[in-house]
Protein backbone atom coordinates (compact mmCIF):
# COMPACT_ATOMS: atom_id res chain seq x y z
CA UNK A 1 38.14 261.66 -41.34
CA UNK A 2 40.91 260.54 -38.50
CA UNK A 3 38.38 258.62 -36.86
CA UNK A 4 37.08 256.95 -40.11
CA UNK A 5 40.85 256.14 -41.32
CA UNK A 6 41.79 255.14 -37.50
CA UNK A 7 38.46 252.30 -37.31
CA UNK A 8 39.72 250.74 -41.13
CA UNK A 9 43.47 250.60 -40.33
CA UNK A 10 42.91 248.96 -37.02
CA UNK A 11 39.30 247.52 -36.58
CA UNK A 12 38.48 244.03 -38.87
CA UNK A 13 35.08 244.33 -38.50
CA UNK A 14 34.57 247.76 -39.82
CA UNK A 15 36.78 247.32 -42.72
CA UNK A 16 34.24 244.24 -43.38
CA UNK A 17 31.12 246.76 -42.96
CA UNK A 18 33.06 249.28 -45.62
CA UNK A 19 32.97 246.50 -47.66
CA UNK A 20 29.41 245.65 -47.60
CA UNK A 21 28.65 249.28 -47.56
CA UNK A 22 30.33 249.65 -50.66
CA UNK A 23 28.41 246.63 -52.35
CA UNK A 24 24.86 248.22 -50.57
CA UNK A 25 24.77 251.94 -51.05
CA UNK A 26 25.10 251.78 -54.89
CA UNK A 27 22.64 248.35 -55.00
CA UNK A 28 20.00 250.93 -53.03
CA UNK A 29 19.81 253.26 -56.27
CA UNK A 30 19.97 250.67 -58.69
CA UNK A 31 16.91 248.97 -57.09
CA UNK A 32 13.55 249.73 -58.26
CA UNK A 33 12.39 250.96 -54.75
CA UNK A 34 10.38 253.66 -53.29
CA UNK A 35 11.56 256.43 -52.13
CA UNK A 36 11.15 255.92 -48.73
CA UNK A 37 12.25 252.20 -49.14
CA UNK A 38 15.72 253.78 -50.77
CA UNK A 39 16.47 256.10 -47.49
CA UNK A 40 15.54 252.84 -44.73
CA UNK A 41 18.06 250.98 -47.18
CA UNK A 42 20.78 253.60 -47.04
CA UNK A 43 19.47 254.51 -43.50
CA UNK A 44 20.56 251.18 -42.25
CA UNK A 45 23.37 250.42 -43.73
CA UNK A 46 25.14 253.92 -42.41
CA UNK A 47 23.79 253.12 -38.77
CA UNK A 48 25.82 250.19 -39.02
CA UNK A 49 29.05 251.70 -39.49
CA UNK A 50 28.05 254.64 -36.41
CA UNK A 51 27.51 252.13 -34.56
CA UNK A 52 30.25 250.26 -35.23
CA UNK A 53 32.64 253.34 -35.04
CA UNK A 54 31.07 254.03 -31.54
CA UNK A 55 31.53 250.21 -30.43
CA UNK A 56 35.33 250.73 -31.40
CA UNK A 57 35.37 254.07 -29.14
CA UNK A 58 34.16 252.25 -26.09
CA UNK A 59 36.37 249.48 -26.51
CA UNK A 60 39.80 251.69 -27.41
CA UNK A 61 38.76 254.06 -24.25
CA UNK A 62 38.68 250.87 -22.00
CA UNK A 63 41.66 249.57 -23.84
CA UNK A 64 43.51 252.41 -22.74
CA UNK A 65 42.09 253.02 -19.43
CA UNK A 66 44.00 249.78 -18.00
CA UNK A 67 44.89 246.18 -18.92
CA UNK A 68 43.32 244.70 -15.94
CA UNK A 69 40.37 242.68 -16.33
CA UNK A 70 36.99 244.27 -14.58
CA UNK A 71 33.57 243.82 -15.19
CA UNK A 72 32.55 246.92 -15.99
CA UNK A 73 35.29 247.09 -18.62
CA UNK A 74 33.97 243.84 -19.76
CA UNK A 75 30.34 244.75 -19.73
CA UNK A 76 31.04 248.19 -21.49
CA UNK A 77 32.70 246.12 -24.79
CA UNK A 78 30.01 243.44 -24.57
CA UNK A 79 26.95 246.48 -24.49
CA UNK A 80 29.10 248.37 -27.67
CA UNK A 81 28.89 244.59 -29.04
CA UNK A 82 25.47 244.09 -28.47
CA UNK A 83 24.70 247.53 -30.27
CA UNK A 84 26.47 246.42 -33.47
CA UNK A 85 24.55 243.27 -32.88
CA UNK A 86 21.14 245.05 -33.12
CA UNK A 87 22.34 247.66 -36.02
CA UNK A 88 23.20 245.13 -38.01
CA UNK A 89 20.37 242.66 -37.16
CA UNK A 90 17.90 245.74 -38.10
CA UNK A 91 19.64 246.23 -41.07
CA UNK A 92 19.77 242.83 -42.37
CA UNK A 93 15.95 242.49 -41.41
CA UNK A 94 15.52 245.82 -43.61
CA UNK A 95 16.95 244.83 -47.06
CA UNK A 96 15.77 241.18 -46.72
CA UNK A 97 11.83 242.57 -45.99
CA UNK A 98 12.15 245.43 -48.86
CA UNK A 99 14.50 243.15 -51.20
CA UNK A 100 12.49 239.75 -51.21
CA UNK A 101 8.90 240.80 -49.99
């Protein structure tokens, strides 16, 4: 629960996934989905925040490693980035095909 608490108070873009989550996760059960439609739903929507929470490892380990700029310290944040990227791209592609279609 640290970790959870630690990512709101000081990460923007998780408090802005704890939003959505908040909004999603009761919308999944309200839908009239399958079964299987409700878990990829829910499914995606927790990935998000993992991944987000392991993005905002990466980047506070390099944080604290050293201020000076590298490029591996550079290319470690921009992978974690490019994982929330694709975990949130998957989920958006998720609702919208089970939502709408």
């Amino acid at each position: 629960m640290q970790g959870i608490s630690a990512a709101y108070r000081n990460e923007a873009a998780f408090r802005q996934e704890i939003i959505a989550a908040i909004v999603l996760l009761p919308l999944a059960f309200w839908l009239s989905v399958t079964q299987v439609e409700r878990i990829l739903l829910i499914a995606t929507v927790l990935l998000v925040l993992i991944v987000e929470l392991l993005n905002s490892a990466v980047e506070a380990t390099v944080d604290r490693i050293g201020d000076e700029i590298h490029e591996l310290a550079g290319r470690a944040k921009d992978m974690g980035s490019a994982a929330v990227l694709i975990a949130v791209l998957l989920w958006a592609y998720t609702w919208v095909s089970i939502v709408f279609f």
